[in-house]
Protein backbone atom coordinates (compact mmCIF):
# COMPACT_ATOMS: atom_id res chain seq x y z
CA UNK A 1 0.00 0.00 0.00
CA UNK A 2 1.55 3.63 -0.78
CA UNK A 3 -0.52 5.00 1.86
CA UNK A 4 -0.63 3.34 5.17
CA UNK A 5 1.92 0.93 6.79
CA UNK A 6 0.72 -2.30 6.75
CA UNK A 7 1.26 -2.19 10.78
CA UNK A 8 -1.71 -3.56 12.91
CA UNK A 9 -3.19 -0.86 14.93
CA UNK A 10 -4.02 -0.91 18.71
CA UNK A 11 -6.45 -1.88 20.07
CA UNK A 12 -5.84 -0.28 22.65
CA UNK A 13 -7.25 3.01 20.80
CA UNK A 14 -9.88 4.87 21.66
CA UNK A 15 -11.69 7.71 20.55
CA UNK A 16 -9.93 11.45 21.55
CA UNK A 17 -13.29 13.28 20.77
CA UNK A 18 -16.81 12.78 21.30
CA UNK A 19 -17.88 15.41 18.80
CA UNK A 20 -21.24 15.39 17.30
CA UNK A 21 -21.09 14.18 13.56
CA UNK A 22 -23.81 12.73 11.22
CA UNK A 23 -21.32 10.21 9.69
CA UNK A 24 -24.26 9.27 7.17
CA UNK A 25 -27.80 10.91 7.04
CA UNK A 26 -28.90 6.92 6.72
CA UNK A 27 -28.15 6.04 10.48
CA UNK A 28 -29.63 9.53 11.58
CA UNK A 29 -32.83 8.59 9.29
CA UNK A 30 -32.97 5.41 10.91
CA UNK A 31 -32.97 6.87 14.19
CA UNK A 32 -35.64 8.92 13.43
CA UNK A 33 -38.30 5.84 12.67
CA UNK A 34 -36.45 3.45 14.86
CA UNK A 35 -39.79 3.24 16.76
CA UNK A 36 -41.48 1.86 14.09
CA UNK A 37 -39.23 -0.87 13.35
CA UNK A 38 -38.71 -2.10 17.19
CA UNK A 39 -42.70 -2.13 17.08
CA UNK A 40 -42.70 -4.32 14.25
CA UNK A 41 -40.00 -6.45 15.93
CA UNK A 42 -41.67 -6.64 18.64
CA UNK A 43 -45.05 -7.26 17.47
CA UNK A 44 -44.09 -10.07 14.72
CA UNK A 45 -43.35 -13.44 15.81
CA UNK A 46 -40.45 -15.27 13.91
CA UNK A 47 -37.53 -16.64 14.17
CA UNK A 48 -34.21 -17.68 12.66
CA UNK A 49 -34.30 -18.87 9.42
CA UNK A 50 -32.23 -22.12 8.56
CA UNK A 51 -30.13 -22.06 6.09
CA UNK A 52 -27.16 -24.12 4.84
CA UNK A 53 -23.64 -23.00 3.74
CA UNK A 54 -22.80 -20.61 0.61
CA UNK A 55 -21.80 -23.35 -2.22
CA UNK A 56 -19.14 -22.00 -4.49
CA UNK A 57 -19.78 -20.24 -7.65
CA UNK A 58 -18.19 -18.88 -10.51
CA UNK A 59 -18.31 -14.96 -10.17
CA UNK A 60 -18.23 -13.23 -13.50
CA UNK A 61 -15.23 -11.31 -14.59
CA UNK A 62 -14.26 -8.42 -14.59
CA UNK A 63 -15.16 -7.30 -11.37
CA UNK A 64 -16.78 -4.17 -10.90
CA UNK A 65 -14.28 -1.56 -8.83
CA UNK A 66 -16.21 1.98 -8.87
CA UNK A 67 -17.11 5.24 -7.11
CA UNK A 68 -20.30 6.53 -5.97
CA UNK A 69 -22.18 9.17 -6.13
CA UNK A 70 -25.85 11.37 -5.87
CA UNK A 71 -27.21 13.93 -7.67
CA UNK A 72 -28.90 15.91 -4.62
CA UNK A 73 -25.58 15.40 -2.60
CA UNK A 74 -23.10 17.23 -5.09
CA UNK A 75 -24.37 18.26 -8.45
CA UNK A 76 -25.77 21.76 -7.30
CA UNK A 77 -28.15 24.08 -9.06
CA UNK A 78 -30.89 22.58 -7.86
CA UNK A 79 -34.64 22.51 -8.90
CA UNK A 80 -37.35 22.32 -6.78
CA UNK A 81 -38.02 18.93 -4.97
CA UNK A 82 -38.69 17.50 -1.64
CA UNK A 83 -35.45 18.03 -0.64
CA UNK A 84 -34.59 21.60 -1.85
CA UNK A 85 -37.76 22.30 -0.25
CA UNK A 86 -36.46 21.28 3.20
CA UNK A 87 -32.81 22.08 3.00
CA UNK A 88 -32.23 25.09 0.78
CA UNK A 89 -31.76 26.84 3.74
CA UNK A 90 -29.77 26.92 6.61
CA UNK A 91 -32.05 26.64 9.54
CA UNK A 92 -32.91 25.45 13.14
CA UNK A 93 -35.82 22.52 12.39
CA UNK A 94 -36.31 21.47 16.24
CA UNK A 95 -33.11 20.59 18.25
CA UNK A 96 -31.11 20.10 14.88
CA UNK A 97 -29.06 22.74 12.77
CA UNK A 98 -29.57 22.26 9.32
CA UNK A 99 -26.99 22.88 6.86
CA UNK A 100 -28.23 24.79 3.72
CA UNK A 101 -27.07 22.49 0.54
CA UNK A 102 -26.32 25.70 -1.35
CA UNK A 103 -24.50 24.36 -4.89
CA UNK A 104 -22.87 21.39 -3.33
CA UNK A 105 -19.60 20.86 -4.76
CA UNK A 106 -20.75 21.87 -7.67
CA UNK A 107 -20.41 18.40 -10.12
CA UNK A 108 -23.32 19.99 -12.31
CA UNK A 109 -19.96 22.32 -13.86
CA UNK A 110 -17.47 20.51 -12.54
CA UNK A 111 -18.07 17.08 -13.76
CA UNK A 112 -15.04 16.64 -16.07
CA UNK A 113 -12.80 16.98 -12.91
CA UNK A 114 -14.15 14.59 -11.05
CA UNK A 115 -15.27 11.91 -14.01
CA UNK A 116 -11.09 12.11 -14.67
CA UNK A 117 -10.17 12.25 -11.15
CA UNK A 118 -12.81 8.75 -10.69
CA UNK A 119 -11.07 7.26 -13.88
CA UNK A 120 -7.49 8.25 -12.33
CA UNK A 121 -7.69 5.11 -9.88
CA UNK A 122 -8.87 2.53 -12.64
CA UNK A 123 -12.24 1.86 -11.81
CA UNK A 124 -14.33 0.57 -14.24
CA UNK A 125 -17.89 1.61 -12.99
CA UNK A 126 -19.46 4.83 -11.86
CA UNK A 127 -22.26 5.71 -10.13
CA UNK A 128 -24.47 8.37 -10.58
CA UNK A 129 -28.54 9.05 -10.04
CA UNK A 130 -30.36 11.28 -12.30
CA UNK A 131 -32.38 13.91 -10.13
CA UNK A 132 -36.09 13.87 -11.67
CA UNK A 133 -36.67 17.37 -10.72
CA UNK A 134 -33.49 18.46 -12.36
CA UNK A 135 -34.74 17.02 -16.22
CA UNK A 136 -38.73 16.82 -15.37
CA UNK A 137 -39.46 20.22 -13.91
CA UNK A 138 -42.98 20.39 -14.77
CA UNK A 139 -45.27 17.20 -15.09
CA UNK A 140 -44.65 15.61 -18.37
CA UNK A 141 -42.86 18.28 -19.97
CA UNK A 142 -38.62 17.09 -19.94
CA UNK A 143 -35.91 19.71 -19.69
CA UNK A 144 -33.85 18.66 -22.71
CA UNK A 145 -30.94 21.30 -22.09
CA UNK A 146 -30.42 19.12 -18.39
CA UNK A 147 -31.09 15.85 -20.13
CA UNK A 148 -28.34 16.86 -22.60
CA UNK A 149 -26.08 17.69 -19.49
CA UNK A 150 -26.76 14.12 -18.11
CA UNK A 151 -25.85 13.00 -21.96
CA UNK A 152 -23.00 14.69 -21.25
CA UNK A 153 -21.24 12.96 -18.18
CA UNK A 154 -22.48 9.78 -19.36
CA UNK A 155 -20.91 9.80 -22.35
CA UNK A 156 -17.46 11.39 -20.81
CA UNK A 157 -17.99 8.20 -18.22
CA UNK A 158 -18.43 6.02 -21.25
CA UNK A 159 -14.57 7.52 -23.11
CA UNK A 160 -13.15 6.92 -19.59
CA UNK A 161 -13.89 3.49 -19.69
CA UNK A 162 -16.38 2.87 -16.78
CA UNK A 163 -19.99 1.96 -17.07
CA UNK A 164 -22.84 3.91 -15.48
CA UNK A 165 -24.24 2.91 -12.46
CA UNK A 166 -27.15 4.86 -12.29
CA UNK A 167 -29.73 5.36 -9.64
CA UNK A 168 -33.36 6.24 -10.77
CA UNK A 169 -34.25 7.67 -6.94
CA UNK A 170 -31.38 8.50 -4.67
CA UNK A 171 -34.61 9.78 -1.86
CA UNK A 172 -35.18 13.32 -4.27
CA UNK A 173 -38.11 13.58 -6.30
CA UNK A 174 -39.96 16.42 -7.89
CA UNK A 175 -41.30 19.15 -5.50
CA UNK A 176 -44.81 19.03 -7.77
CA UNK A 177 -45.12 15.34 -6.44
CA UNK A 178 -46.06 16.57 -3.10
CA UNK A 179 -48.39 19.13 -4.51
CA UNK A 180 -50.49 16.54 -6.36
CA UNK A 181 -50.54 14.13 -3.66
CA UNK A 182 -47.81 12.89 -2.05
CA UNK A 183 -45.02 10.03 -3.54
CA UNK A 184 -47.73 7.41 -2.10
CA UNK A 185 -50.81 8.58 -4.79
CA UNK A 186 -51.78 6.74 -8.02
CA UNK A 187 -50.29 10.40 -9.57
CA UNK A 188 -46.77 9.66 -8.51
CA UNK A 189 -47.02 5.91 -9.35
CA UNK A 190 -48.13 6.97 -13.45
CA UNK A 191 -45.35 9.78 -12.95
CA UNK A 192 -42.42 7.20 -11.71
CA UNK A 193 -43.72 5.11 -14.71
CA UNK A 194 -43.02 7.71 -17.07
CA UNK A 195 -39.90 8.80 -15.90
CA UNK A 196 -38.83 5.83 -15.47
CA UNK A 197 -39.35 4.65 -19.25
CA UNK A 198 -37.55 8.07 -19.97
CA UNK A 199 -34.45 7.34 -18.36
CA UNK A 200 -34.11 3.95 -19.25
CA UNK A 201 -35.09 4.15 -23.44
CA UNK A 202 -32.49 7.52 -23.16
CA UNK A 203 -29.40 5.76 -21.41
CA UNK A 204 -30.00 2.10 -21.09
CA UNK A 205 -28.39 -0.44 -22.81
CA UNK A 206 -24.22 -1.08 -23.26
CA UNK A 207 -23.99 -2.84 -20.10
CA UNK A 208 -25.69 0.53 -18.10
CA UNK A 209 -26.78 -0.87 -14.77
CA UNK A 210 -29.61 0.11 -12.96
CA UNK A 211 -30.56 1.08 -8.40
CA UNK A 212 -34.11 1.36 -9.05
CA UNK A 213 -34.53 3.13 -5.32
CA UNK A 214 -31.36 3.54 -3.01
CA UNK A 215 -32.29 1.87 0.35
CA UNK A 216 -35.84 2.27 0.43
CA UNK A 217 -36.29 1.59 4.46
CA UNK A 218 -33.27 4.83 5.36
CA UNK A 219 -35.58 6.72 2.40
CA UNK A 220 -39.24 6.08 4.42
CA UNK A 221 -37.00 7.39 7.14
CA UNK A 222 -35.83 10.66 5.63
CA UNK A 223 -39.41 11.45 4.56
CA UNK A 224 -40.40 11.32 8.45
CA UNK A 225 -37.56 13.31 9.12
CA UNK A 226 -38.67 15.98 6.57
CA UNK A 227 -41.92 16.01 7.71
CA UNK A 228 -43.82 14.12 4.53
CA UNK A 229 -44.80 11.12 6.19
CA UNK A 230 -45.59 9.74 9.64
CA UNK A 231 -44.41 6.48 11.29
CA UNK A 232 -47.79 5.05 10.64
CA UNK A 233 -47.72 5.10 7.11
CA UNK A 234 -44.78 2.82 7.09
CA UNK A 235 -46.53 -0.51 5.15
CA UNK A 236 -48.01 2.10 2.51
CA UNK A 237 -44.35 3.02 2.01
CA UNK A 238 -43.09 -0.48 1.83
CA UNK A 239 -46.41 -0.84 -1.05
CA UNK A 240 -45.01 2.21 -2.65
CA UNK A 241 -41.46 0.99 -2.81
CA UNK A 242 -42.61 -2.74 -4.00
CA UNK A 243 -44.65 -0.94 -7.09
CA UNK A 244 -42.06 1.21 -8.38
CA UNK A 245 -39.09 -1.22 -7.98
CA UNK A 246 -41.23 -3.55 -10.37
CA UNK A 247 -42.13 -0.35 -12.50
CA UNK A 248 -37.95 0.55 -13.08
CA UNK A 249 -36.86 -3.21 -13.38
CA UNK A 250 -39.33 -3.54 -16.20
CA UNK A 251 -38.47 -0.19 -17.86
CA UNK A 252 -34.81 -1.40 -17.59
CA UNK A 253 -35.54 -4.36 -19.27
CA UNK A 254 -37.65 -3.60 -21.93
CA UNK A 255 -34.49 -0.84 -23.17
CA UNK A 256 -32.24 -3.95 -22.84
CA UNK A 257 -33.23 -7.42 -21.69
CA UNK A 258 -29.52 -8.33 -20.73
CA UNK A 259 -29.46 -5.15 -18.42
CA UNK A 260 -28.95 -5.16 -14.42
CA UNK A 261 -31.64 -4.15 -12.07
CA UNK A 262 -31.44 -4.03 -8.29
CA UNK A 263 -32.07 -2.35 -5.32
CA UNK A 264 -29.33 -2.05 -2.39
CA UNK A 265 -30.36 -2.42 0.86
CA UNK A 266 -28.56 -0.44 3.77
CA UNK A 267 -27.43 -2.82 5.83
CA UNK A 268 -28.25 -2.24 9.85
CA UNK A 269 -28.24 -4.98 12.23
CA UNK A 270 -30.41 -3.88 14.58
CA UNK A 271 -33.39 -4.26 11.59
CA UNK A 272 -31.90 -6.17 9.04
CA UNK A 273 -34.28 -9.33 10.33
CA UNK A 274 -37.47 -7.05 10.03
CA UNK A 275 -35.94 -5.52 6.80
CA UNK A 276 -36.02 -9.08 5.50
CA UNK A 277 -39.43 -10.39 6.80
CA UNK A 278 -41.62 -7.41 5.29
CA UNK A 279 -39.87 -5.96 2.43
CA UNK A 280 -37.05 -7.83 0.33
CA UNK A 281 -38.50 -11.18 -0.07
CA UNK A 282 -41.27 -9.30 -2.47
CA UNK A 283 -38.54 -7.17 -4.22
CA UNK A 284 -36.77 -10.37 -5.33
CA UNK A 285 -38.57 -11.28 -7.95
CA UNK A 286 -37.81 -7.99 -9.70
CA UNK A 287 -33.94 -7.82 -8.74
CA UNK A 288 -31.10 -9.34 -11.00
CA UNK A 289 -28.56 -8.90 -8.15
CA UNK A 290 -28.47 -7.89 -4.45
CA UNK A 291 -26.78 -4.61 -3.72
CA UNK A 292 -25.74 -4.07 0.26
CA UNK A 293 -24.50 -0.59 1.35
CA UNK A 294 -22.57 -1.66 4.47
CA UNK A 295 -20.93 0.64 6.80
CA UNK A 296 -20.73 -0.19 10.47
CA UNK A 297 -21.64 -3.35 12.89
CA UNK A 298 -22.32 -4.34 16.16
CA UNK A 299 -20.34 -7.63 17.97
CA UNK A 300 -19.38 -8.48 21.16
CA UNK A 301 -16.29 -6.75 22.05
CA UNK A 302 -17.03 -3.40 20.07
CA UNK A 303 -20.58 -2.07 21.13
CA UNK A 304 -19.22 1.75 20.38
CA UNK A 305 -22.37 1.76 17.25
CA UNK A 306 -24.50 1.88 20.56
CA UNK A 307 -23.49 5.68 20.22
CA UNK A 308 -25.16 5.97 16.70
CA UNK A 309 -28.65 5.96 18.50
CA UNK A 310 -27.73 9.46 20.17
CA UNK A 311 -25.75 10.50 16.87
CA UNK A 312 -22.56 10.52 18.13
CA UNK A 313 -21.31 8.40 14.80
CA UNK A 314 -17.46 9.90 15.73
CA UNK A 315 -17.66 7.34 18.21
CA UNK A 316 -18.48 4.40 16.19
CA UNK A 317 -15.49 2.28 15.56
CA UNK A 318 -16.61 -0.08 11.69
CA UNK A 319 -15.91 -3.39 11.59
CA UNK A 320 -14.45 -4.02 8.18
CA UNK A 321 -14.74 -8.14 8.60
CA UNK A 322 -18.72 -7.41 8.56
CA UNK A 323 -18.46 -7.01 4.79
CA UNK A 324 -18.34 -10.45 4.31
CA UNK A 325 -20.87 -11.69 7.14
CA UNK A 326 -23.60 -9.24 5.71
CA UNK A 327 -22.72 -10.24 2.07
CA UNK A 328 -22.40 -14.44 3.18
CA UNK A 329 -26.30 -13.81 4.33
CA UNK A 330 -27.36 -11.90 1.25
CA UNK A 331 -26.10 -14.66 -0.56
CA UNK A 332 -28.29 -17.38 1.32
CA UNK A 333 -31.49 -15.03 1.70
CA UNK A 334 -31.40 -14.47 -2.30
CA UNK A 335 -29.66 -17.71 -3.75
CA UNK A 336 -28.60 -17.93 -7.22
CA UNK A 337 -28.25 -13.61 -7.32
CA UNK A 338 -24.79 -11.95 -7.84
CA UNK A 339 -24.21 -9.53 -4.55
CA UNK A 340 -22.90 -5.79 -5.35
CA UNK A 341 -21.80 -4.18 -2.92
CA UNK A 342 -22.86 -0.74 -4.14
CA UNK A 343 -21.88 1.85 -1.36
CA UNK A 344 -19.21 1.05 1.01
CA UNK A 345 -16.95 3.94 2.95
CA UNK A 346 -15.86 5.74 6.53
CA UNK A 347 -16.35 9.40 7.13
CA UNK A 348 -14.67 11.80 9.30
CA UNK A 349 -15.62 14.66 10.99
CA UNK A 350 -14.41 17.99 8.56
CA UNK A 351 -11.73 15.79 7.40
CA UNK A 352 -10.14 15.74 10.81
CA UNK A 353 -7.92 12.41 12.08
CA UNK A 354 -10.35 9.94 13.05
CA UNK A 355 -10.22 9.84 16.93
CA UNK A 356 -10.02 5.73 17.01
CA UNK A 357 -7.15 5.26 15.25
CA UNK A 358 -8.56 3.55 11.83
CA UNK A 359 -8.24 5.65 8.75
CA UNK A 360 -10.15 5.46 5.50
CA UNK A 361 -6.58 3.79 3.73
CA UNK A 362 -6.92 1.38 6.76
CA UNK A 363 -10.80 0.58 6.81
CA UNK A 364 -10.33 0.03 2.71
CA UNK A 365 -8.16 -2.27 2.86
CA UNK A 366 -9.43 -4.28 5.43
CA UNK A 367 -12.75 -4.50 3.74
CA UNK A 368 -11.05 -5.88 0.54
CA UNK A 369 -9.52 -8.19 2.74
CA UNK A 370 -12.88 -9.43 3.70
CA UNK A 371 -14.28 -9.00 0.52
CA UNK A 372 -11.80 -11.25 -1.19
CA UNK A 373 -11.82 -13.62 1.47
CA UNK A 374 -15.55 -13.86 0.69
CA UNK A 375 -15.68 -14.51 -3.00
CA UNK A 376 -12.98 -16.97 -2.20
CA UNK A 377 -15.75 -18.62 -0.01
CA UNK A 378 -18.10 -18.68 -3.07
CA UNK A 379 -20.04 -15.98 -1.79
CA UNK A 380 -20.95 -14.28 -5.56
CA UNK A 381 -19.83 -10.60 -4.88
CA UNK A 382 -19.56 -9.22 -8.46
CA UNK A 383 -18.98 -5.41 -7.45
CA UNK A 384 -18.17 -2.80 -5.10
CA UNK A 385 -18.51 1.11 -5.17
CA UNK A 386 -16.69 3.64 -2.22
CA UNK A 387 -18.94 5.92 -0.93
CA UNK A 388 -17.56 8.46 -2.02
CA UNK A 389 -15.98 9.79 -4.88
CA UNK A 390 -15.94 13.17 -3.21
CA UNK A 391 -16.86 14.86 -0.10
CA UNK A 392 -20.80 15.64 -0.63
CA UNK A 393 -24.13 16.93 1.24
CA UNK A 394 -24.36 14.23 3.90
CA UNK A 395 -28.49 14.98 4.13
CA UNK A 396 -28.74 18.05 6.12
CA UNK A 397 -25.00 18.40 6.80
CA UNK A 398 -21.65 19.20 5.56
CA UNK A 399 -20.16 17.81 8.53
CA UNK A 400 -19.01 14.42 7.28
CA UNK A 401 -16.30 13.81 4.87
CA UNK A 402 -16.77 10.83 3.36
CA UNK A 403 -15.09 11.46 -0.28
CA UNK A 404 -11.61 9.95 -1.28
CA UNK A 405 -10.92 13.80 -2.80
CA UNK A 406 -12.13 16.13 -0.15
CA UNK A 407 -13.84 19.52 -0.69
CA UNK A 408 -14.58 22.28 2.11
CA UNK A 409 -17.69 23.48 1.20
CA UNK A 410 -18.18 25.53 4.26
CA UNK A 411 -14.95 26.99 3.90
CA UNK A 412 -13.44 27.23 0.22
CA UNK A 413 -15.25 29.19 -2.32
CA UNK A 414 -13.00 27.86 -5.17
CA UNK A 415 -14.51 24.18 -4.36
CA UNK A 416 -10.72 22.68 -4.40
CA UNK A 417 -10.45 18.68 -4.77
CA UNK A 418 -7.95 17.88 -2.74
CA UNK A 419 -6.72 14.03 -2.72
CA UNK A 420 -6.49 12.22 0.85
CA UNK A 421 -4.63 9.45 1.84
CA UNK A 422 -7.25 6.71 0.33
CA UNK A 423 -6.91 7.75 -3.39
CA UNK A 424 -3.58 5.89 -3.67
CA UNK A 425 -4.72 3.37 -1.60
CA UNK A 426 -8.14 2.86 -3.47
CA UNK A 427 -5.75 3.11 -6.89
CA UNK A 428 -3.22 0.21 -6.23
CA UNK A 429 -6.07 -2.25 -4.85
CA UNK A 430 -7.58 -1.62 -8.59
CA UNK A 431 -4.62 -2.37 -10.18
CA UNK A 432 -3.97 -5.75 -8.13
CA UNK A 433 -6.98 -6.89 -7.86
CA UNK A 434 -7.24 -6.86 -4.16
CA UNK A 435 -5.03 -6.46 -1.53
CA UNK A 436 -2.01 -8.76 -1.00
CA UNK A 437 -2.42 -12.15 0.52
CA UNK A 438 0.54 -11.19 2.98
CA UNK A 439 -0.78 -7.63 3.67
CA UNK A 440 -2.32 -9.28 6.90
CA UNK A 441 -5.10 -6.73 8.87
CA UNK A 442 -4.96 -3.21 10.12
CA UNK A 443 -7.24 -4.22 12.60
CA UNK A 444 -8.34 -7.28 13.88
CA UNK A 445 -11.57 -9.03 13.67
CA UNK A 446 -14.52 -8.67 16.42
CA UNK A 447 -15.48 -10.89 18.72
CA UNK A 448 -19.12 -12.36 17.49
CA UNK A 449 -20.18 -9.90 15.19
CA UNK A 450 -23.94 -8.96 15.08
CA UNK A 451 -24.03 -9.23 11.54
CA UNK A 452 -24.23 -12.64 11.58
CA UNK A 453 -25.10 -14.46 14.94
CA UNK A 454 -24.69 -17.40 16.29
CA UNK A 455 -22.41 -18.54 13.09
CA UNK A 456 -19.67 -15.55 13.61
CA UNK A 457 -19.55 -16.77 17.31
CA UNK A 458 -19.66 -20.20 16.76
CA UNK A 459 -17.76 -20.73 13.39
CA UNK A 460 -16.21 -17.15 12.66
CA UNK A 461 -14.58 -16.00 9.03
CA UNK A 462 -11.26 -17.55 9.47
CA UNK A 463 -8.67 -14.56 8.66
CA UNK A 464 -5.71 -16.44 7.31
CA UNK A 465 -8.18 -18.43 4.61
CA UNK A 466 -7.41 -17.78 0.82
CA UNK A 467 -7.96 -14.27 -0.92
CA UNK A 468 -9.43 -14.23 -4.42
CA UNK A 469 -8.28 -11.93 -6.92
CA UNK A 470 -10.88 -9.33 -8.68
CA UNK A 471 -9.34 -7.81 -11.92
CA UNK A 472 -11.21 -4.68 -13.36
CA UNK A 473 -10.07 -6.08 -16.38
């Protein structure tokens, strides 16, 4: 690794500061509606689910290395949408300071920097979401000088030699949804539909892939927290979410039969067993692979994601080894689907050292570690994306830094993308594949991880098993 020395760190290290930091809008969504989902836990009877081992399969080559991205979160210029309407501003809403999202970072200009920058490390996949409002800013009548701009980056992500990712809802949708009903109402169903067939017939095709809605239980949670819907409404949400996946996996489809369709799930331990019982079973059937956004865990011996509840997320230490627990039970709940892991990443707080000791370079490479292991397994991983490309609007905050080039919105009016550490990290695990089979950890597993109990407790991920090698090529 150019970056970090491949040193183990101590465990011994503990956090320096205890400063407030929404390290990803997701967990502070989730906190928001966390009552709902311990009711449900509480109120539905189940239990654990049987299931035998992962048998080993061919994954298909080349492996997808890529960055992500959304179009709320950095493009800028924005038009008017559920969203803009509750963040345009900075503002007090309750006990929480919201950040304004002003232009972002400003991709909607800027986008040749960063498509080049994304290209610089060798990645062969980029991901992007279109923002609805941005090229349908009046029902049924399409902005063609923004749907030329979205022409545009495609295309430059096409000569750079990656293939689009692209989300069709990254949460954002058109403010005129809410005035004609609400995203739950037959009128934003027929709308999705349309837009949906848009996007698709316009840039489908040549291997695009398709996120027909990014983590659709963190997104039911951001509309609570911007006040357009209530806890209660949660199974006409989980309807909603069920009609339009179908609705975006068919329009995908019809553009280009061979395409791939999916929806990633953010993976949380503490609802990943209601998560499965009332929502992804019925998405399956309309799903050609499983994407997992995984960032943190919960085990024995490292409870510090306790603190996420009260949004301290400084002082939650990630467990890189849960990459391949969450992606080993993916594999069994969905058999015979590829897994992508589609976002994947550590923040910090305003790009200051991380208090516990574990940089991005570090986490990174651990979690290819894991991820190798794995596929080595026969667990089918076929893909995996860092969250992100560059620092972004982290949902009502500018706060966390989760981008391998960072940019001080707060602070720099030129918008400068400034490399850290990770970028030549990130670069020489493209070009090899994976990390090396010597490289060892940074840090060393968890005692029974959460992810995956009783089998991490009682038969844990051996570490010094065999790591496969994913070439972008």
């Amino acid at each position: 690794m150019n970056s970090v020395k491949n040193t183990p760190l101590d465990e011994g290290d503990t956090m320096n500061s205890r400063g407030r930091i929404l390290c990803h809008q997701a967990w502070h969504s989730l906190k928001r509606s966390l009552g709902v989902l311990l009711a449900m836990m509480l109120s539905l009877s189940f239990g654990c689910t049987s299931v035998g081992s992962v048998q080993a399969q061919e994954v298909s080559q080349p492996f997808h290395w890529g960055v992500a991205t959304a179009g709320f979160q950095i493009e800028g210029s924005n038009r008017d949408s559920n969203w803009y309407r509750y963040a345009a501003e900075d503002r007090q809403d309750g006990d929480d300071h919201i950040d304004g999202v002003r232009d972002a970072v400003d991709f909607r200009h800027r986008y040749a920097e960063d498509i080049a920058n994304a290209a610089s490390l060798g990645v062969n996949t980029f991901r992007l979401s279109i923002e609805w409002s941005r090229i349908e800013p009046t029902p049924g009548e399409f902005d063609m000088e923004e749907v030329a701009y979205y022409d545009d980056v495609i295309r430059l992500i096409r000569e750079h030699g990656m293939t689009p990712m692209i989300t069709m809802i990254h949460y954002v949708y058109p403010g005129w949804i809410i005035d004609n009903g609400g995203i739950l109402s037959p009128f934003a169903q027929n709308a999705f539909e349309r837009y949906a067939k848009f996007i698709t017939e316009r840039w489908g095709g040549n291997g695009t892939m398709w996120v027909t809605l990014n983590e659709p239980f963190v997104w039911f949670g951001h509309e609570v927290e911007i006040h357009l819907a209530q806890r209660h409404q949660l199974p006409q949400y989980l309807e909603m979410i069920v009609n339009f996946n179908r609705i975006g996996f068919e329009a995908a489809h019809a553009k280009d039969p061979d395409a791939l369709s999916g929806t990633n799930f953010a993976f949380l331990p503490s609802v990943a067993a209601v998560q499965n019982l009332v929502l992804f079973q019925r998405l399956a059937p309309h799903m050609d692979y499983v994407g997992i956004d995984y960032y943190y865990s919960v085990s024995a011996s490292n409870l510090s994601a306790i603190h996420a509840a009260f949004g301290d997320f400084a002082a939650v230490t990630p467990e890189a080894e849960g990459i391949y627990y969450a992606t080993r039970q993916y594999s069994e709940l969905f058999p015979g689907k590829p897994v992508y892991v589609v976002e994947n990443g550590e923040p910090t707080d305003n790009a200051q050292q991380r208090g516990d000791g574990y940089p991005r370079e570090a986490f990174l490479h651990d979690t290819v570690y894991w991820m190798q292991r794995a596929v080595a397994d026969g667990i089918p991983i076929i893909g995996y994306n860092h969250w992100s490309l560059v620092d972004n609007y982290e949902w009502g905050d500018y706060s966390p830094r989760f981008g391998l080039w960072t940019v001080d919105v707060m602070h720099d009016p030129s918008l400068t993308r400034t490399p850290t550490p990770a970028v030549d990290t990130y670069r020489s695990i493209v070009a090899a594949g994976g990390v090396d089979e010597q490289s060892g950890l940074y840090r060393q597993p968890a005692l029974c991880s959460f992810v995956d109990m009783p089998r991490s407790c009682l038969r844990p991920a051996p570490v010094d098993g065999p790591l496969a090698q994913l070439p972008s090529r």
